[in-house]
C-alpha atoms as a PDB file:
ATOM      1  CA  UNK A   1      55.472  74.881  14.562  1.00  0.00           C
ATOM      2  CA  UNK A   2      57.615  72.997  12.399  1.00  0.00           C
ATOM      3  CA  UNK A   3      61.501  71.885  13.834  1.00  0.00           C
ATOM      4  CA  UNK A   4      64.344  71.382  10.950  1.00  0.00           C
ATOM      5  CA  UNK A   5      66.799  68.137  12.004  1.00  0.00           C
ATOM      6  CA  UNK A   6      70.298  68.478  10.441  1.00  0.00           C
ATOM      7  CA  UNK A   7      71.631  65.338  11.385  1.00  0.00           C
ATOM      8  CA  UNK A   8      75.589  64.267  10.829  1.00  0.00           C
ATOM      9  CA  UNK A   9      75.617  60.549  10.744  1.00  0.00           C
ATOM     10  CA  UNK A  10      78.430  58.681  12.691  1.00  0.00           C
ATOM     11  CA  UNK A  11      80.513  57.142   9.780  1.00  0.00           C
ATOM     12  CA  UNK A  12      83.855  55.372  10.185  1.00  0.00           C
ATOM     13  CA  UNK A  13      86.372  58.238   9.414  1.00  0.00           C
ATOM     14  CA  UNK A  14      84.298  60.877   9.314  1.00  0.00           C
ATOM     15  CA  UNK A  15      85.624  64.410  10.915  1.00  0.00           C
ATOM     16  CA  UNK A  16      83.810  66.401  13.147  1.00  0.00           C
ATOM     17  CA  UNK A  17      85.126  69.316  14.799  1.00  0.00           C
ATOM     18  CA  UNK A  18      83.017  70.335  17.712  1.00  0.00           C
ATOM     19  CA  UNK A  19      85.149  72.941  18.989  1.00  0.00           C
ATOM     20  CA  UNK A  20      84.785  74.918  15.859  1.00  0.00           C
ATOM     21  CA  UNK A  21      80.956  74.102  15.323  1.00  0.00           C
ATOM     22  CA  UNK A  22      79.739  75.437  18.745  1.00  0.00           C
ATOM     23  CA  UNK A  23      81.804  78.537  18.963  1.00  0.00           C
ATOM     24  CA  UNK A  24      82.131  79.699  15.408  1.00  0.00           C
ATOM     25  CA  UNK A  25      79.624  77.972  12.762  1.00  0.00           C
ATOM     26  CA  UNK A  26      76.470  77.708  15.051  1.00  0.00           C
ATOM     27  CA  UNK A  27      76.800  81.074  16.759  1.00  0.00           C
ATOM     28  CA  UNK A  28      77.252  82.558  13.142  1.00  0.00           C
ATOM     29  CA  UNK A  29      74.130  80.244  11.854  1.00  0.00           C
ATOM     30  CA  UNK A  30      71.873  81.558  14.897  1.00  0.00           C
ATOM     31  CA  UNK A  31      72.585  85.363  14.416  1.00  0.00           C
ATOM     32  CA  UNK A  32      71.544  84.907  10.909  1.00  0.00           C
ATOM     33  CA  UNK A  33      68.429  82.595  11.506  1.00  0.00           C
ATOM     34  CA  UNK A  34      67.450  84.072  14.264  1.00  0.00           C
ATOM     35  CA  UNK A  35      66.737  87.588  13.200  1.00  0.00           C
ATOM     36  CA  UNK A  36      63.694  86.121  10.978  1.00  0.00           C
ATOM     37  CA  UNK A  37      60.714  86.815  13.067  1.00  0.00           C
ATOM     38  CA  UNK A  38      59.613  83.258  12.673  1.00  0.00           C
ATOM     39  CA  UNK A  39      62.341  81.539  14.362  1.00  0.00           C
ATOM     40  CA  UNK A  40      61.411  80.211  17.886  1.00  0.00           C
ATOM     41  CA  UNK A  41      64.200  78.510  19.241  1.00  0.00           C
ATOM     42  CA  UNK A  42      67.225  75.867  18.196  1.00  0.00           C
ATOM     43  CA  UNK A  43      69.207  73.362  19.845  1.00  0.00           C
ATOM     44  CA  UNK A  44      72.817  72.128  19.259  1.00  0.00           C
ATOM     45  CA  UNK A  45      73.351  68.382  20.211  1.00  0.00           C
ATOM     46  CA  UNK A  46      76.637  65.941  20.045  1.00  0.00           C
ATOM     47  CA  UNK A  47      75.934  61.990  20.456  1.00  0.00           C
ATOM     48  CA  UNK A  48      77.086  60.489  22.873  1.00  0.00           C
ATOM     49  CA  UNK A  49      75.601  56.652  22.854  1.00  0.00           C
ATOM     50  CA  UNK A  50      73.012  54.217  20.680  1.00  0.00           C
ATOM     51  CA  UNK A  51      70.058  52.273  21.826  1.00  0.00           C
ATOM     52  CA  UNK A  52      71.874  49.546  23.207  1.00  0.00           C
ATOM     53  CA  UNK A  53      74.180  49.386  25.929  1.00  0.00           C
ATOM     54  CA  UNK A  54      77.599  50.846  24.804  1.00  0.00           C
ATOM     55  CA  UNK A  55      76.506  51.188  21.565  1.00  0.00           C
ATOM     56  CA  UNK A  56      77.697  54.126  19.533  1.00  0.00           C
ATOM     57  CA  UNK A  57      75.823  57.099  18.741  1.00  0.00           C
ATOM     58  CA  UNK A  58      73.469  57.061  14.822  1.00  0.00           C
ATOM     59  CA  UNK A  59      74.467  60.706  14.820  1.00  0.00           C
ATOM     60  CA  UNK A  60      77.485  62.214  15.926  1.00  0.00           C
ATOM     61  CA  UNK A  61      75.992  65.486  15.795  1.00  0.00           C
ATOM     62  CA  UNK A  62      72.424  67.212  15.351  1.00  0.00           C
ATOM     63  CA  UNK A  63      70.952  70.506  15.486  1.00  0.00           C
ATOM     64  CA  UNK A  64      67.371  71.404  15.601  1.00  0.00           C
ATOM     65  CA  UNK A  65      66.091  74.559  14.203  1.00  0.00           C
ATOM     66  CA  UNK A  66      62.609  75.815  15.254  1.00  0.00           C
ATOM     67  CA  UNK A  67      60.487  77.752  13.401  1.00  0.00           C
ATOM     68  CA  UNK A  68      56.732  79.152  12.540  1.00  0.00           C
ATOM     69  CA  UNK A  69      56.645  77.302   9.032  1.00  0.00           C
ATOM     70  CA  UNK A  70      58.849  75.594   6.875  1.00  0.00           C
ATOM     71  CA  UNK A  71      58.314  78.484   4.941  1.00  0.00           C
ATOM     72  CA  UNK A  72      59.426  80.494   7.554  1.00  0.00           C
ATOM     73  CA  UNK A  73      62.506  78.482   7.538  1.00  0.00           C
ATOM     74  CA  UNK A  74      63.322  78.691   4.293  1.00  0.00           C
ATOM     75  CA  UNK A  75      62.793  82.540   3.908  1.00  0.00           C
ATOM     76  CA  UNK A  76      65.668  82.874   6.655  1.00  0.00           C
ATOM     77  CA  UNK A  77      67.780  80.247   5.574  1.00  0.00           C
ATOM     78  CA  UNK A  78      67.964  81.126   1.884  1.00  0.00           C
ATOM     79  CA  UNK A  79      69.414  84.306   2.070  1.00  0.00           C
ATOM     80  CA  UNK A  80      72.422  83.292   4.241  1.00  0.00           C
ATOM     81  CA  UNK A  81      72.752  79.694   2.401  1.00  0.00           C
ATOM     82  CA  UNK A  82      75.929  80.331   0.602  1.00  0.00           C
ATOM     83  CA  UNK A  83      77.773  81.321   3.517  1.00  0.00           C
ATOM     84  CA  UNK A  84      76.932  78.508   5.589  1.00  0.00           C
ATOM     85  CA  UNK A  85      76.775  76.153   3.782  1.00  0.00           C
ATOM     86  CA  UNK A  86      81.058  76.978   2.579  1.00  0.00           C
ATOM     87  CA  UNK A  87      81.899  76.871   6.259  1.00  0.00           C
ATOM     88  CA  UNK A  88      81.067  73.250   6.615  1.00  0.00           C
ATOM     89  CA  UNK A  89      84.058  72.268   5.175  1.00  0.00           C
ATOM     90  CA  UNK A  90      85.700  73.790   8.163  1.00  0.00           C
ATOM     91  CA  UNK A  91      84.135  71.747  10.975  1.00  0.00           C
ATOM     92  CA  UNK A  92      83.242  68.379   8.726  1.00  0.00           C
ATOM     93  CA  UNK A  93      83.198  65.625   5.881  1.00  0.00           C
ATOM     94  CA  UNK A  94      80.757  64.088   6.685  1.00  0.00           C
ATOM     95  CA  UNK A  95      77.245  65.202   4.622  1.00  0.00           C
ATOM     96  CA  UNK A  96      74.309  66.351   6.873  1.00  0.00           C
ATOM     97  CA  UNK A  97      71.138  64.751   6.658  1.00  0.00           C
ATOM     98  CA  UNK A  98      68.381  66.932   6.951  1.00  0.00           C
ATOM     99  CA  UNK A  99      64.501  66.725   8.149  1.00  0.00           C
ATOM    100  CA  UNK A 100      61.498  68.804   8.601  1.00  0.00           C
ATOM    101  CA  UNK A 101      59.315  67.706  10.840  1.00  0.00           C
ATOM    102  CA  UNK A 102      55.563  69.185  12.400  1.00  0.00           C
ATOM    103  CA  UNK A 103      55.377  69.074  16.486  1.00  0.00           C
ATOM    104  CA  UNK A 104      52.852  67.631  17.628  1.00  0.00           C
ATOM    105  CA  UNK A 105      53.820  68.013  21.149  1.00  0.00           C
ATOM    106  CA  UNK A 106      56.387  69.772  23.023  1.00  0.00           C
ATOM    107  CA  UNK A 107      57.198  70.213  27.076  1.00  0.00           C
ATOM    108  CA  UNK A 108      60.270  71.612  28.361  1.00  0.00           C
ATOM    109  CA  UNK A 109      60.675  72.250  32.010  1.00  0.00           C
ATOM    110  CA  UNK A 110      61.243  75.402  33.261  1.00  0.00           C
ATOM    111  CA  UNK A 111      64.656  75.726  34.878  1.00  0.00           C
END
């Protein structure tokens, strides 16, 4: 299983609306994603603090897209692309940053 981090730094200036990125961008992204049959799961994330005591956050925002195979990944991304990638002007400035990554482990708890 690979995970995909698009990462939005925490720059001086920078906009960020979360209001319009968890109830209109990332609801739209994860219909489209998530209809590929190797998408297993995301996670939408906001900042809140650094490594050091009141420290502010690297990242302002993240979200973490898993899936079979960067391949996989790719194959439901690319189609939708265009569309997504012409709403970010509506939620930010600021330029994403953007990882793949292999997991080697993973636990979640069971709620």
């Amino acid at each position: 299983m690979i995970k995909v981090s698009i990462l939005y730094p925490n720059v001086a200036n920078g906009r960020f609306d979360f209001d319009y990125y968890t109830s209109k961008h990332m609801p739209r992204s994860i219909e489209l994603l998530s209809s590929h049959p190797g998408f297993r799961g995301v996670t939408v994330e906001r900042g809140i603090g650094g490594g050091g005591p009141n420290s502010p956050p690297k990242y302002i925002a993240g979200c973490f897209y898993a899936f079979d195979s960067s391949e996989s990944f790719v194959a439901a991304f690319v189609p939708h692309a265009d569309e997504l990638q012409a709403d970010m002007q509506r939620y930010t400035d600021i330029p994403a940053e953007i990882q793949f990554n292999t997991v080697l482990i993973e636990k979640t708890r069971e709620a």
